[in-house]
PDB file of N, CA and C in Angstrom:
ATOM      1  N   UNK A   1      72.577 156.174  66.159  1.00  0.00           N
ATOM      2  CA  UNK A   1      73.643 157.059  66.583  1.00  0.00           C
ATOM      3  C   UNK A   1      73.845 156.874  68.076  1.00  0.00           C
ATOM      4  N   UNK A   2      75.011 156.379  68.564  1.00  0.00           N
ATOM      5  CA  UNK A   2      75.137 156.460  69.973  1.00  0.00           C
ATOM      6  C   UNK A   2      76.350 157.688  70.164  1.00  0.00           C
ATOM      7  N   UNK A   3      76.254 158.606  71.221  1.00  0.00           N
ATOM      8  CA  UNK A   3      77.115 159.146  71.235  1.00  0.00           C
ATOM      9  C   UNK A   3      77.573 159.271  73.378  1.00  0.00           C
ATOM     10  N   UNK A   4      78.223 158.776  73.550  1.00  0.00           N
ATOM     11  CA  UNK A   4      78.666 158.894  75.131  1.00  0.00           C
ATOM     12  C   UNK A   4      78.920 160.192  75.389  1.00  0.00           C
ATOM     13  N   UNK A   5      79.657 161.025  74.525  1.00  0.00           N
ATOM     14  CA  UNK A   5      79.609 162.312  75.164  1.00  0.00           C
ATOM     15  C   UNK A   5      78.492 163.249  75.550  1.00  0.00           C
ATOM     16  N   UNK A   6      77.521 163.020  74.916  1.00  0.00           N
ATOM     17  CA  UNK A   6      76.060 163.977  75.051  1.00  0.00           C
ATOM     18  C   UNK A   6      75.326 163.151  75.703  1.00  0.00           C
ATOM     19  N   UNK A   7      75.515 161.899  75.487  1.00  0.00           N
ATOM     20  CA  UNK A   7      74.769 160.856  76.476  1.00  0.00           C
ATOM     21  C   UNK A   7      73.663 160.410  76.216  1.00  0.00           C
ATOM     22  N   UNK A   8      73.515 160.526  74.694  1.00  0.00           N
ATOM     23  CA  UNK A   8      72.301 160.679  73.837  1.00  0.00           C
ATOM     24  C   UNK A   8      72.182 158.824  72.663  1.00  0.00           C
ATOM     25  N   UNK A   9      71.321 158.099  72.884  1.00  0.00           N
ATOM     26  CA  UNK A   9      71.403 157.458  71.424  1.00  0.00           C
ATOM     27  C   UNK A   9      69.877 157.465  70.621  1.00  0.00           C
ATOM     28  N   UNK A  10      69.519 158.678  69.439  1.00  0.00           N
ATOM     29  CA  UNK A  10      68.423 158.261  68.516  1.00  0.00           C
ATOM     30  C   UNK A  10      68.246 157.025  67.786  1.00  0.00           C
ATOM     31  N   UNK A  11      67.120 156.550  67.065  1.00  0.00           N
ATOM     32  CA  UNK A  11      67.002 155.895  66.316  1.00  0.00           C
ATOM     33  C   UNK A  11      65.731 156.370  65.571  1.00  0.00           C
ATOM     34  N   UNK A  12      66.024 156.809  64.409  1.00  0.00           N
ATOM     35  CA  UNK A  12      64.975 157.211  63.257  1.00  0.00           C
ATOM     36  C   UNK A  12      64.440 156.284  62.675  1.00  0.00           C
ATOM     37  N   UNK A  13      62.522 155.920  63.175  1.00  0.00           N
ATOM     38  CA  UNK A  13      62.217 154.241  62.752  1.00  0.00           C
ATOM     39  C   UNK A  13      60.734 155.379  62.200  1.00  0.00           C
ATOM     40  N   UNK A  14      60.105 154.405  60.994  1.00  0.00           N
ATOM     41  CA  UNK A  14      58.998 155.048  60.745  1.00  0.00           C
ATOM     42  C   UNK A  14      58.163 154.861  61.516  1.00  0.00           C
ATOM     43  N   UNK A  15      56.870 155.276  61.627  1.00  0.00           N
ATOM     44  CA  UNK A  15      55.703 155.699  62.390  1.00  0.00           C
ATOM     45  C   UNK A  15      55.041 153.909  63.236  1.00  0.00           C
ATOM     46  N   UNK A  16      55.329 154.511  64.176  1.00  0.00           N
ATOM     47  CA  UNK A  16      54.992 153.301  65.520  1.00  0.00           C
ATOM     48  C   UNK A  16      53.114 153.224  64.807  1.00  0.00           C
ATOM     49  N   UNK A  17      53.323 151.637  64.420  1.00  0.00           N
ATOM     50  CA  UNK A  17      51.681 151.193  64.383  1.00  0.00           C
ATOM     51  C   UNK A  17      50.426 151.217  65.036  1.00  0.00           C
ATOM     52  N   UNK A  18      49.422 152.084  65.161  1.00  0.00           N
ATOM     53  CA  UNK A  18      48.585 151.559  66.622  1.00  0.00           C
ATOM     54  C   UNK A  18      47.706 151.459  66.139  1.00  0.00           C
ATOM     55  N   UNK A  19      47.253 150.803  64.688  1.00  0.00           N
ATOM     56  CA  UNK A  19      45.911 149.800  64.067  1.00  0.00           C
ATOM     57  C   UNK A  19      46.994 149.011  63.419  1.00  0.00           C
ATOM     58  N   UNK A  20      46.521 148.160  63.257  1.00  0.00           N
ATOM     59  CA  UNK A  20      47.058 146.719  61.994  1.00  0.00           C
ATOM     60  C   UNK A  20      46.284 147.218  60.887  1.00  0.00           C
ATOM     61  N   UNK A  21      46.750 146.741  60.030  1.00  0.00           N
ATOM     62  CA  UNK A  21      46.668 147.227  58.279  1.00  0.00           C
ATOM     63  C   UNK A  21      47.383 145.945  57.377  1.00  0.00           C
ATOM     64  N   UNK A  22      46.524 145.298  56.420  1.00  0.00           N
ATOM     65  CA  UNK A  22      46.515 144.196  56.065  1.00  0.00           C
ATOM     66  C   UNK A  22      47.727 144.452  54.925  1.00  0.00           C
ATOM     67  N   UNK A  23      48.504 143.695  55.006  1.00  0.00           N
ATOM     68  CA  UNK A  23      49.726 142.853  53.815  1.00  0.00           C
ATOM     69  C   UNK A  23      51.128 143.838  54.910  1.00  0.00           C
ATOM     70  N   UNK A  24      50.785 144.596  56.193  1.00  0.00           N
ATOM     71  CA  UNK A  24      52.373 144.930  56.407  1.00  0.00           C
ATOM     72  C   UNK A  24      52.227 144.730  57.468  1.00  0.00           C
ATOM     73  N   UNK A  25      52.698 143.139  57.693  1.00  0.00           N
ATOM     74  CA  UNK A  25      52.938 142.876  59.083  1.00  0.00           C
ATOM     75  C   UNK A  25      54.733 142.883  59.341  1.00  0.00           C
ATOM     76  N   UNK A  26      55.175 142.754  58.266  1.00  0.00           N
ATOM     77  CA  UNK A  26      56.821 142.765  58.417  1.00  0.00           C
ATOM     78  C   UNK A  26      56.749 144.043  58.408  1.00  0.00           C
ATOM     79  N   UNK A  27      56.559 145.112  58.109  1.00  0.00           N
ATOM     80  CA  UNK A  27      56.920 146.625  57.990  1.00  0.00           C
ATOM     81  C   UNK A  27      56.258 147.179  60.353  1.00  0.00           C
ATOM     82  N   UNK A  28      54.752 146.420  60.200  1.00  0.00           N
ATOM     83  CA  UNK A  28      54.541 146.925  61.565  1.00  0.00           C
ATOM     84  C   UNK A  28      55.265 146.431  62.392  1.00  0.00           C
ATOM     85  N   UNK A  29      55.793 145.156  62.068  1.00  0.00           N
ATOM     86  CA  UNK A  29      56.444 144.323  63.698  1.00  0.00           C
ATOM     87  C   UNK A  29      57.611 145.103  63.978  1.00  0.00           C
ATOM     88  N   UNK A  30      59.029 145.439  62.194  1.00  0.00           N
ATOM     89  CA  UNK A  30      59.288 145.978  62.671  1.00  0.00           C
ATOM     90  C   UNK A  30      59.729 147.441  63.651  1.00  0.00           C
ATOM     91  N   UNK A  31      58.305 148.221  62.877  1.00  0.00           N
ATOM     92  CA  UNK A  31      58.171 149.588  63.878  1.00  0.00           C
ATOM     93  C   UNK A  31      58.296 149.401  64.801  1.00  0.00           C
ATOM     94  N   UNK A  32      57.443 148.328  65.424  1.00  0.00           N
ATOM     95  CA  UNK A  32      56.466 148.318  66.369  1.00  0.00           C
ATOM     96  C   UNK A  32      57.652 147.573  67.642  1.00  0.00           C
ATOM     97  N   UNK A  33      59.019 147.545  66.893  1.00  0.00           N
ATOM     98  CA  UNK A  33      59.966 146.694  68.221  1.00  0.00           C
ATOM     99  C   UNK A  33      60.810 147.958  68.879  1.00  0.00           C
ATOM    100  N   UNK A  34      60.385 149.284  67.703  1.00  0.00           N
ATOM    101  CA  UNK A  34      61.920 150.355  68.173  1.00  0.00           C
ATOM    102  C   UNK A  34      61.218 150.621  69.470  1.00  0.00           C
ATOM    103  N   UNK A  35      59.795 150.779  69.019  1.00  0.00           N
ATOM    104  CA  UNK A  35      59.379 151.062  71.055  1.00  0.00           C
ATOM    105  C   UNK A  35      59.971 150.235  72.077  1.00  0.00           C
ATOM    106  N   UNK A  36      60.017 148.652  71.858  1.00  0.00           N
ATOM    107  CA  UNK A  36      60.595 147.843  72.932  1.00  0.00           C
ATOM    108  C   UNK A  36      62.035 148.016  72.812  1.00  0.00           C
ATOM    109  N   UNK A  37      62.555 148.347  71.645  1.00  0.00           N
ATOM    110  CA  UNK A  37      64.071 148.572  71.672  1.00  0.00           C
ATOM    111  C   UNK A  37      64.610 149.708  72.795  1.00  0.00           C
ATOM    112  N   UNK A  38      63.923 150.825  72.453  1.00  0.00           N
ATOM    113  CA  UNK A  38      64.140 152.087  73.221  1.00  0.00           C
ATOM    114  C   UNK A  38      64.209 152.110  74.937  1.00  0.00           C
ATOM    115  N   UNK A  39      62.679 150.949  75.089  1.00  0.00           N
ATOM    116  CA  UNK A  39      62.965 150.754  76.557  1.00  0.00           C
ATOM    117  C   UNK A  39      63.952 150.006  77.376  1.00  0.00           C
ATOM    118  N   UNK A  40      64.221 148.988  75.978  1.00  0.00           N
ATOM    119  CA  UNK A  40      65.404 147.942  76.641  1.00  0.00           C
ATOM    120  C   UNK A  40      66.680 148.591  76.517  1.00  0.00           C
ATOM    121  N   UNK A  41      66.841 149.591  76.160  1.00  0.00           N
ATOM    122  CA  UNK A  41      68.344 150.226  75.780  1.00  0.00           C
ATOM    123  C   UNK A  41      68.276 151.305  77.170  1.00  0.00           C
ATOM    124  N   UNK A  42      67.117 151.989  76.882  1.00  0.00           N
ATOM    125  CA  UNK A  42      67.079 153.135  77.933  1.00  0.00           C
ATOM    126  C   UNK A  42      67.732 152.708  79.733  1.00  0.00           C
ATOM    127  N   UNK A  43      66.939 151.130  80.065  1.00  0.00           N
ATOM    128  CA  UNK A  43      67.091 150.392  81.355  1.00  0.00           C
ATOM    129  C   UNK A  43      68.862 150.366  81.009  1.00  0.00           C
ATOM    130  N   UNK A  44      69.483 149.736  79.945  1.00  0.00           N
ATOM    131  CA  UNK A  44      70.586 149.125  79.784  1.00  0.00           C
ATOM    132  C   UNK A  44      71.809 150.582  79.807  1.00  0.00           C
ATOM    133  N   UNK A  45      71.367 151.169  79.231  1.00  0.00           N
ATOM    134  CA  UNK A  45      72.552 152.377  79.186  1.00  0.00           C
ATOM    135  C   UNK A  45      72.139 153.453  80.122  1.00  0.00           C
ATOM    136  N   UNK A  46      70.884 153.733  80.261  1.00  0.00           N
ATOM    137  CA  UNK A  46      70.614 154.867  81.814  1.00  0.00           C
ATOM    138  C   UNK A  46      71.914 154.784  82.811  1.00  0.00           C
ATOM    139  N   UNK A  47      72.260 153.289  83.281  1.00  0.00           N
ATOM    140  CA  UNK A  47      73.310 153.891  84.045  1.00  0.00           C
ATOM    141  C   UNK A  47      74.717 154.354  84.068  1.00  0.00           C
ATOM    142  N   UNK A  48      75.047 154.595  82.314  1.00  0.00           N
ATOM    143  CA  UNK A  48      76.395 155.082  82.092  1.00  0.00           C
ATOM    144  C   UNK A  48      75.782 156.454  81.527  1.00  0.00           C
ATOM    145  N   UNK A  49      74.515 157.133  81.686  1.00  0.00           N
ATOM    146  CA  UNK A  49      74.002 158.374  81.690  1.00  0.00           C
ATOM    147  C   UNK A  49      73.970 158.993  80.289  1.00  0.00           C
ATOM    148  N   UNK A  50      73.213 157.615  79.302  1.00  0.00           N
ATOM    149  CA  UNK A  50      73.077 158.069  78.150  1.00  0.00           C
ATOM    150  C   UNK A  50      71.541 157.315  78.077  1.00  0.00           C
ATOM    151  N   UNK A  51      70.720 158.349  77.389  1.00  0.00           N
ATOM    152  CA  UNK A  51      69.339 158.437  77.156  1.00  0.00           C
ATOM    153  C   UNK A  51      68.858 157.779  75.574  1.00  0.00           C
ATOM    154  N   UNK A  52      67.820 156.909  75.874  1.00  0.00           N
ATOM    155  CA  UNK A  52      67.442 156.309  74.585  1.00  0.00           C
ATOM    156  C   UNK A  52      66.368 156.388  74.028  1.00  0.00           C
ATOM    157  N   UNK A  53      66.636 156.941  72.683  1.00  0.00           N
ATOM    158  CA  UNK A  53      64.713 157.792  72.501  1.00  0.00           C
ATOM    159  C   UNK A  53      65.296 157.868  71.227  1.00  0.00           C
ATOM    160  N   UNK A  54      63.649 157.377  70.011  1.00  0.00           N
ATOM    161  CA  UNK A  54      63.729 157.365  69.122  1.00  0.00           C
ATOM    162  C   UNK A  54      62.475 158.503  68.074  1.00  0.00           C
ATOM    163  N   UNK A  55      62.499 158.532  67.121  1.00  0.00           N
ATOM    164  CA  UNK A  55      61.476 159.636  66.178  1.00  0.00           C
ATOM    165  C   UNK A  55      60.584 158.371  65.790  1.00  0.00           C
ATOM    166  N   UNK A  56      59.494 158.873  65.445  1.00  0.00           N
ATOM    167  CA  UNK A  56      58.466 157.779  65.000  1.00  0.00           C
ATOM    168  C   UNK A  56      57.999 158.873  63.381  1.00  0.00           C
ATOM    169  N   UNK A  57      58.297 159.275  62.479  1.00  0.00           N
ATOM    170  CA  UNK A  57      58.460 159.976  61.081  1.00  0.00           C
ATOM    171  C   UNK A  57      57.128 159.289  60.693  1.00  0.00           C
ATOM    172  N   UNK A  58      55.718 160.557  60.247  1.00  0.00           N
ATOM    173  CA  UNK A  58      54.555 159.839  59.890  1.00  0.00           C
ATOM    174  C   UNK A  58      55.303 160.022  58.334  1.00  0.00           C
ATOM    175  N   UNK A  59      54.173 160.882  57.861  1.00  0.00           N
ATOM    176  CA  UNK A  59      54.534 160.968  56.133  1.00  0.00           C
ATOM    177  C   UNK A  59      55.072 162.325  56.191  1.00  0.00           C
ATOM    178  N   UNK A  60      56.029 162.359  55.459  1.00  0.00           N
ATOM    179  CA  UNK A  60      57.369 163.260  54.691  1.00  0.00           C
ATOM    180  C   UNK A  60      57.068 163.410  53.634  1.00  0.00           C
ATOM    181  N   UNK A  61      56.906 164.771  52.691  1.00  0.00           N
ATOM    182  CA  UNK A  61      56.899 165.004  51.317  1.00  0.00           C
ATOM    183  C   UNK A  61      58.366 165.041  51.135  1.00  0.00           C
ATOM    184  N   UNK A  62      58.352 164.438  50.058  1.00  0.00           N
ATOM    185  CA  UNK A  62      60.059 164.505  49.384  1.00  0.00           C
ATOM    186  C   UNK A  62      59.981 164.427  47.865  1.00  0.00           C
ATOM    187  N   UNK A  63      61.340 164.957  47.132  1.00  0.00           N
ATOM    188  CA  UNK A  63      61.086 164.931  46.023  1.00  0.00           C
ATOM    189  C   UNK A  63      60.597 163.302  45.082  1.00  0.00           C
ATOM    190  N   UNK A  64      61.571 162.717  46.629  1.00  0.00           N
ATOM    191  CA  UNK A  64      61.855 161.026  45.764  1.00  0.00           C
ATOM    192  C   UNK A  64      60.622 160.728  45.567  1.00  0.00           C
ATOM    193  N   UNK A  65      59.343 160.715  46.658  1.00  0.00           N
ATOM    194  CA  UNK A  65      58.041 160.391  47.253  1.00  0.00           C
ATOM    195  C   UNK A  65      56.781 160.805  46.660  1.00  0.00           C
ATOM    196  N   UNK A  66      57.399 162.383  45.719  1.00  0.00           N
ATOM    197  CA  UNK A  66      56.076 162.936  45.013  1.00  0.00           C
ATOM    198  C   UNK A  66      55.087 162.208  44.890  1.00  0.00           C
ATOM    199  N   UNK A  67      55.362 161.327  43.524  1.00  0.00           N
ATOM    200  CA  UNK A  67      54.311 160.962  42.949  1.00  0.00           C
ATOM    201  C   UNK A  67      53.368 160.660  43.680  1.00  0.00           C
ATOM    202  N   UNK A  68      53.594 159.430  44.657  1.00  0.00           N
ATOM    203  CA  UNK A  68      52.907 158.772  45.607  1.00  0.00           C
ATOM    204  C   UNK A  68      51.869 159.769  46.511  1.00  0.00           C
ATOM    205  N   UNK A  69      52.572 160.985  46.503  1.00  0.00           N
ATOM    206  CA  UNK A  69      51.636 161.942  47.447  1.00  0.00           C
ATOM    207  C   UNK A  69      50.778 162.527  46.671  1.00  0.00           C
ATOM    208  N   UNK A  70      50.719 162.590  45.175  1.00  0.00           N
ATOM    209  CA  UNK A  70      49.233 163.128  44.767  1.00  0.00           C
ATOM    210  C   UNK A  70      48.470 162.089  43.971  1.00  0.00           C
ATOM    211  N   UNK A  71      48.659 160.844  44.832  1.00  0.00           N
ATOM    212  CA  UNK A  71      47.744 159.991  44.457  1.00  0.00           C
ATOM    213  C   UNK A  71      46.029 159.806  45.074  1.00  0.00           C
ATOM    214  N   UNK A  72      45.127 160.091  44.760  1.00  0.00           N
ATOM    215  CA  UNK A  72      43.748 160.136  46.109  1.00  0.00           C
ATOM    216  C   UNK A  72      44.201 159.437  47.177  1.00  0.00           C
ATOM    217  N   UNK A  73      44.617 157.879  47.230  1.00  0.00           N
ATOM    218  CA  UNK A  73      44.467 157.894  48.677  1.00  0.00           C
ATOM    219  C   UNK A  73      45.365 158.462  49.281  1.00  0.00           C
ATOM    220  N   UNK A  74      46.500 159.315  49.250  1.00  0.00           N
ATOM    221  CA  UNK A  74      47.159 160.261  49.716  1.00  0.00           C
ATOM    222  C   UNK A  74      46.864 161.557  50.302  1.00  0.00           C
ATOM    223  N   UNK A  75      46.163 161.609  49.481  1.00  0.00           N
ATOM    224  CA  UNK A  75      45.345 162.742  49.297  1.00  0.00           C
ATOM    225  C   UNK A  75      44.585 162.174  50.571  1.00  0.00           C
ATOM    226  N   UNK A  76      43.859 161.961  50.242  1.00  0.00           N
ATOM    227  CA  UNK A  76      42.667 161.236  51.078  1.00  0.00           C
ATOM    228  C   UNK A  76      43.409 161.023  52.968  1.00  0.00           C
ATOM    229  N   UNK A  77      44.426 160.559  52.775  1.00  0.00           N
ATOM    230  CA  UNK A  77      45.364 160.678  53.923  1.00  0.00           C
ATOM    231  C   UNK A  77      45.773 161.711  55.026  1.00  0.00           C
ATOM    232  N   UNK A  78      45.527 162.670  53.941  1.00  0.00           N
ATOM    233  CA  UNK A  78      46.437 164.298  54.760  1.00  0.00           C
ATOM    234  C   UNK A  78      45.191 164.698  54.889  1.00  0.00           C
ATOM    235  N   UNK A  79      44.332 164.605  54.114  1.00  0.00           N
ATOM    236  CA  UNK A  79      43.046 165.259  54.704  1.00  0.00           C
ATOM    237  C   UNK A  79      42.068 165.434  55.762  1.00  0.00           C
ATOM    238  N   UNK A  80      42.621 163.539  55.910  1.00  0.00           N
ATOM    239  CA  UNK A  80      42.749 162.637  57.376  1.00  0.00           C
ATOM    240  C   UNK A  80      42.996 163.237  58.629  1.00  0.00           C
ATOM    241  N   UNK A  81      44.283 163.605  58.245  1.00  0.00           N
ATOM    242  CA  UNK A  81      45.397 164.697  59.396  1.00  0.00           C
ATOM    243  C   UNK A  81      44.641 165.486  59.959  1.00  0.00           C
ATOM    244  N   UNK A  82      44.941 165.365  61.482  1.00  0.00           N
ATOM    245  CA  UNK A  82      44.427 166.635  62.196  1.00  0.00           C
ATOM    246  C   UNK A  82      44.797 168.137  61.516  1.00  0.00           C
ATOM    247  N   UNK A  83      46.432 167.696  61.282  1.00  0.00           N
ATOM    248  CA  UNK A  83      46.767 169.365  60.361  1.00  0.00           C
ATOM    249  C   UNK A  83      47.013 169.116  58.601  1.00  0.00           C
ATOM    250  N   UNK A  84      45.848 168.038  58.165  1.00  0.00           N
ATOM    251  CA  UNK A  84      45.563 168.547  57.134  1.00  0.00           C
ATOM    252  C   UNK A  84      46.528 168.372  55.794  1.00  0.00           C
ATOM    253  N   UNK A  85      47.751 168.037  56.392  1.00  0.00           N
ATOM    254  CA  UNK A  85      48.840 167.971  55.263  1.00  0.00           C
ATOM    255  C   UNK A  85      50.131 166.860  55.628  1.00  0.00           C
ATOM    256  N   UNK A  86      50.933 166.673  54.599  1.00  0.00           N
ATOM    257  CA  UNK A  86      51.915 165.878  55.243  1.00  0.00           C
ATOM    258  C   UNK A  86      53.380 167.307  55.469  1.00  0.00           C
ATOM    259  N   UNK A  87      54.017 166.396  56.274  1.00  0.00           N
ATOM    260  CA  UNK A  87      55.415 167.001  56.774  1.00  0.00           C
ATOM    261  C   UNK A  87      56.308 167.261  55.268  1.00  0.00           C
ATOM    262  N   UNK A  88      57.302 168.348  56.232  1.00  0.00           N
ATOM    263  CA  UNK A  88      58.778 168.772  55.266  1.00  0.00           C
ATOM    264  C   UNK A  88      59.447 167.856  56.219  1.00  0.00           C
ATOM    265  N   UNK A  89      60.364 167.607  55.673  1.00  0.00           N
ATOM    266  CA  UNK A  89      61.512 166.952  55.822  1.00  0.00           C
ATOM    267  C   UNK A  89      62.171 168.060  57.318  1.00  0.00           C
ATOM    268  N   UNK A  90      62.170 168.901  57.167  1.00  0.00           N
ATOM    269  CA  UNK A  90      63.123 170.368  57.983  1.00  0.00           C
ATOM    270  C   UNK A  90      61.885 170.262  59.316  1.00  0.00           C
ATOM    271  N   UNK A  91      60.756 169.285  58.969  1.00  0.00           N
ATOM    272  CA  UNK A  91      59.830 169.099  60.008  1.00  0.00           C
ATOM    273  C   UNK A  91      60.382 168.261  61.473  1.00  0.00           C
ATOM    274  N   UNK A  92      61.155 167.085  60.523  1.00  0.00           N
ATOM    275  CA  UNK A  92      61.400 166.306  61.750  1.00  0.00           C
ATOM    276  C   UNK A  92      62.525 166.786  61.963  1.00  0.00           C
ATOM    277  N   UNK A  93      63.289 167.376  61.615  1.00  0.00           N
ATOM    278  CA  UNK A  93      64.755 168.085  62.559  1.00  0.00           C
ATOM    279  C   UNK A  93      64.611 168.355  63.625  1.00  0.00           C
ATOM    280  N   UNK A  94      63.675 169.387  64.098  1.00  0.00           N
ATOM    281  CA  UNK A  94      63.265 169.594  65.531  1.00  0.00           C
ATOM    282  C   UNK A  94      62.821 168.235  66.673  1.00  0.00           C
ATOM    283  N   UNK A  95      62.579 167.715  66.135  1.00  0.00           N
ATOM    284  CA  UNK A  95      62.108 166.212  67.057  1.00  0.00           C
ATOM    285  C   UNK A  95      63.656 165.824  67.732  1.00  0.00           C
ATOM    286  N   UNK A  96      64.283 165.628  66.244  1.00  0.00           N
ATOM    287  CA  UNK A  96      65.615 165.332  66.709  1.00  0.00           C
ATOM    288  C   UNK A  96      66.749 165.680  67.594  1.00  0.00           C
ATOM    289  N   UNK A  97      66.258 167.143  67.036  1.00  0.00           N
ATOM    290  CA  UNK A  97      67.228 168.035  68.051  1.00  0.00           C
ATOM    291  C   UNK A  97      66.935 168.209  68.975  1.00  0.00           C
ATOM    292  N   UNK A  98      65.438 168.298  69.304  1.00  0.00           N
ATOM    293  CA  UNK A  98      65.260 168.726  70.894  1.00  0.00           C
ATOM    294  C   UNK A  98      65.271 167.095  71.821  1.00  0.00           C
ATOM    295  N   UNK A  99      65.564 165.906  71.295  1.00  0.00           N
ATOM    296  CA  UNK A  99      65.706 164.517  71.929  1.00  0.00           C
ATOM    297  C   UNK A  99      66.737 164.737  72.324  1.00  0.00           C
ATOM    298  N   UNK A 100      68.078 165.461  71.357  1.00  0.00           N
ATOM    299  CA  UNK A 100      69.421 164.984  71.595  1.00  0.00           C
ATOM    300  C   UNK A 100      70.111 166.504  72.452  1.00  0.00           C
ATOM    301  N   UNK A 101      69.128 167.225  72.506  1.00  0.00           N
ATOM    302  CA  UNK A 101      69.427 168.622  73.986  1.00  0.00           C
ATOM    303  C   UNK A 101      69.346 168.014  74.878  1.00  0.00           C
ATOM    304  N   UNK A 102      69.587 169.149  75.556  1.00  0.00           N
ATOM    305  CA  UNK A 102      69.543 169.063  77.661  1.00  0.00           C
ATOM    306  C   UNK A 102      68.220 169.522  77.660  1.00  0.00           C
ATOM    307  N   UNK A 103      67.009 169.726  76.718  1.00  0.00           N
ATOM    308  CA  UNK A 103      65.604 170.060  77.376  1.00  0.00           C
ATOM    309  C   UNK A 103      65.288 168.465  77.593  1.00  0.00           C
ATOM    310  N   UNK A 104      65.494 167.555  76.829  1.00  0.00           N
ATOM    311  CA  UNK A 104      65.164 166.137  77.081  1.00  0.00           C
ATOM    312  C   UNK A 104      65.960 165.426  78.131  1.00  0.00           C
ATOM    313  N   UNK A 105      67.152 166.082  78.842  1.00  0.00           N
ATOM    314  CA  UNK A 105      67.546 165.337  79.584  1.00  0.00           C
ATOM    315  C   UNK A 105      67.079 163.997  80.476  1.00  0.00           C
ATOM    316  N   UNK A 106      65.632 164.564  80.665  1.00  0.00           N
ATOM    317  CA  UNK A 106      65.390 163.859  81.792  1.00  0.00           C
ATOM    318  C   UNK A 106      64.166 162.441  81.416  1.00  0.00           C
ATOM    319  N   UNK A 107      64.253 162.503  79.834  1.00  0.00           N
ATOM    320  CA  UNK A 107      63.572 161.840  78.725  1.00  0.00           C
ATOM    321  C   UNK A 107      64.202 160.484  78.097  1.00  0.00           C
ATOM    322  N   UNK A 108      64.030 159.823  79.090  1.00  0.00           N
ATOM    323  CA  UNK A 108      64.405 158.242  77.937  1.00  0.00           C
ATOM    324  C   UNK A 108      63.738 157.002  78.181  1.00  0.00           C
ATOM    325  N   UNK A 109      63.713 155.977  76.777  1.00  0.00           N
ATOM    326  CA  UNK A 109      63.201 154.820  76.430  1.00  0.00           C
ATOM    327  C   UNK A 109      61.547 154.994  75.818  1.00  0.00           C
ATOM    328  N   UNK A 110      61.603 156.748  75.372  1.00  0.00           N
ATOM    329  CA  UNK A 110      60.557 157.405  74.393  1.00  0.00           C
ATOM    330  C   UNK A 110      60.723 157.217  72.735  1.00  0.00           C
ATOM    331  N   UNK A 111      59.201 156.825  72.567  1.00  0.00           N
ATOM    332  CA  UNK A 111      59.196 157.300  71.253  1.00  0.00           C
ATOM    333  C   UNK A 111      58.620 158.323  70.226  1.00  0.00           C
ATOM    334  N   UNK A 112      59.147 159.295  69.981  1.00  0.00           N
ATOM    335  CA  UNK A 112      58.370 160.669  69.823  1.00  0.00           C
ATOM    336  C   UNK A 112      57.646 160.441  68.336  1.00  0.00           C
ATOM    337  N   UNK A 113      56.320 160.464  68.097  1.00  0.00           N
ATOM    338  CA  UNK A 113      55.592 160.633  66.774  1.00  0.00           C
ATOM    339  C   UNK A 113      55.586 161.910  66.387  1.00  0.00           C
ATOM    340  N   UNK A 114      56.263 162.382  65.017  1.00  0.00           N
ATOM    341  CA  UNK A 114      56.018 163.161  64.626  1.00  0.00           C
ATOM    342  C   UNK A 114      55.344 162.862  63.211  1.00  0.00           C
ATOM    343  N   UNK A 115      53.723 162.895  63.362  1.00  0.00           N
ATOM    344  CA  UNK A 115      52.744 162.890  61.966  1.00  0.00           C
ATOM    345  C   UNK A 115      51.590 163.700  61.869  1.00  0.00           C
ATOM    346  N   UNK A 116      51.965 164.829  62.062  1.00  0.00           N
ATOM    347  CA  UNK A 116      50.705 165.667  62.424  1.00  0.00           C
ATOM    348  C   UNK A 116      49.543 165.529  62.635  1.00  0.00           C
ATOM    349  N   UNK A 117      49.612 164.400  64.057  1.00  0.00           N
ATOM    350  CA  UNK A 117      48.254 164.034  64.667  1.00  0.00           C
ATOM    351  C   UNK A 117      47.623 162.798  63.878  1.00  0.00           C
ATOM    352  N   UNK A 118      48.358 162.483  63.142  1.00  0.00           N
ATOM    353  CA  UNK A 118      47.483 161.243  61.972  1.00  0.00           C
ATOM    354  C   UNK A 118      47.237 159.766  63.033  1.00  0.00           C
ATOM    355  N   UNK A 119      48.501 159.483  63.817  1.00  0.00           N
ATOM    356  CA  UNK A 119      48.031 158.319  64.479  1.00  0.00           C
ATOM    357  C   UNK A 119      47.226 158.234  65.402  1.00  0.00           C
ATOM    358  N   UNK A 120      47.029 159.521  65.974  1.00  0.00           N
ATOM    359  CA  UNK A 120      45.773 159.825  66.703  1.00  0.00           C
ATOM    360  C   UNK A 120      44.327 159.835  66.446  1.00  0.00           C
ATOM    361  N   UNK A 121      44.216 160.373  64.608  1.00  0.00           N
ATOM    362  CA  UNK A 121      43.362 161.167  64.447  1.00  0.00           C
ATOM    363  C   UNK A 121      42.410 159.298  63.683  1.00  0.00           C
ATOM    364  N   UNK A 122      42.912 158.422  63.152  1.00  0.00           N
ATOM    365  CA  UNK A 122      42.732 157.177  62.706  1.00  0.00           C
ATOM    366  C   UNK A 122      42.049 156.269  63.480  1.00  0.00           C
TER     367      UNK A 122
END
């Protein structure tokens, strides 16, 4: 989403890699470029006074996703979690919205993780 009037452009990329994990190197590389994307956009558009910052989305319960989430190692996953569980969907809204306010104004070529502490906690 670029928008010049708010001066804002997101990009919703899944969860920025910070271990390697064997058979997804096409899935990490491309996480792992929205960070360099963000900074190269942020330098490139900062001076027409639009900010570039993206969501890093750990795990989302969704209806589509169920199954997958009460599988053990899923299980085994959230338990992982500093908080224990995975996200609502109505979770990452706030990430979003507060990137694309005037509290972030002064915020760009970020990438915000929202996974309740999981890439930390690993």
């Amino acid at each position: 989403m670029l928008e010049s009037q708010l001066g804002v452009t997101q990009e919703g990329k899944g969860q920025i890699p910070l271990a390697a994990e064997a058979r997804e190197a096409a899935a990490m590389s491309s996480a792992a470029r929205t960070s360099s994307l963000m900074r190269a956009l942020a330098v490139e558009l900062g001076e027409k006074g639009i900010a570039a910052n993206a969501t890093a989305p750990g795990f989302f319960l969704t209806d589509v996703n169920a199954a997958f989430f009460a599988q053990p190692r899923a299980v085994e996953l959230a338990r992982r979690s500093p908080l224990q569980r995975f996200g609502r969907p109505d979770e990452l809204v706030g990430a979003a919205i507060f990137l694309a306010s005037d509290a972030a104004s002064y915020i760009t070529g970020q990438v915000l993780t929202v996974d309740a502490g999981l890439s930390v906690a690993l």
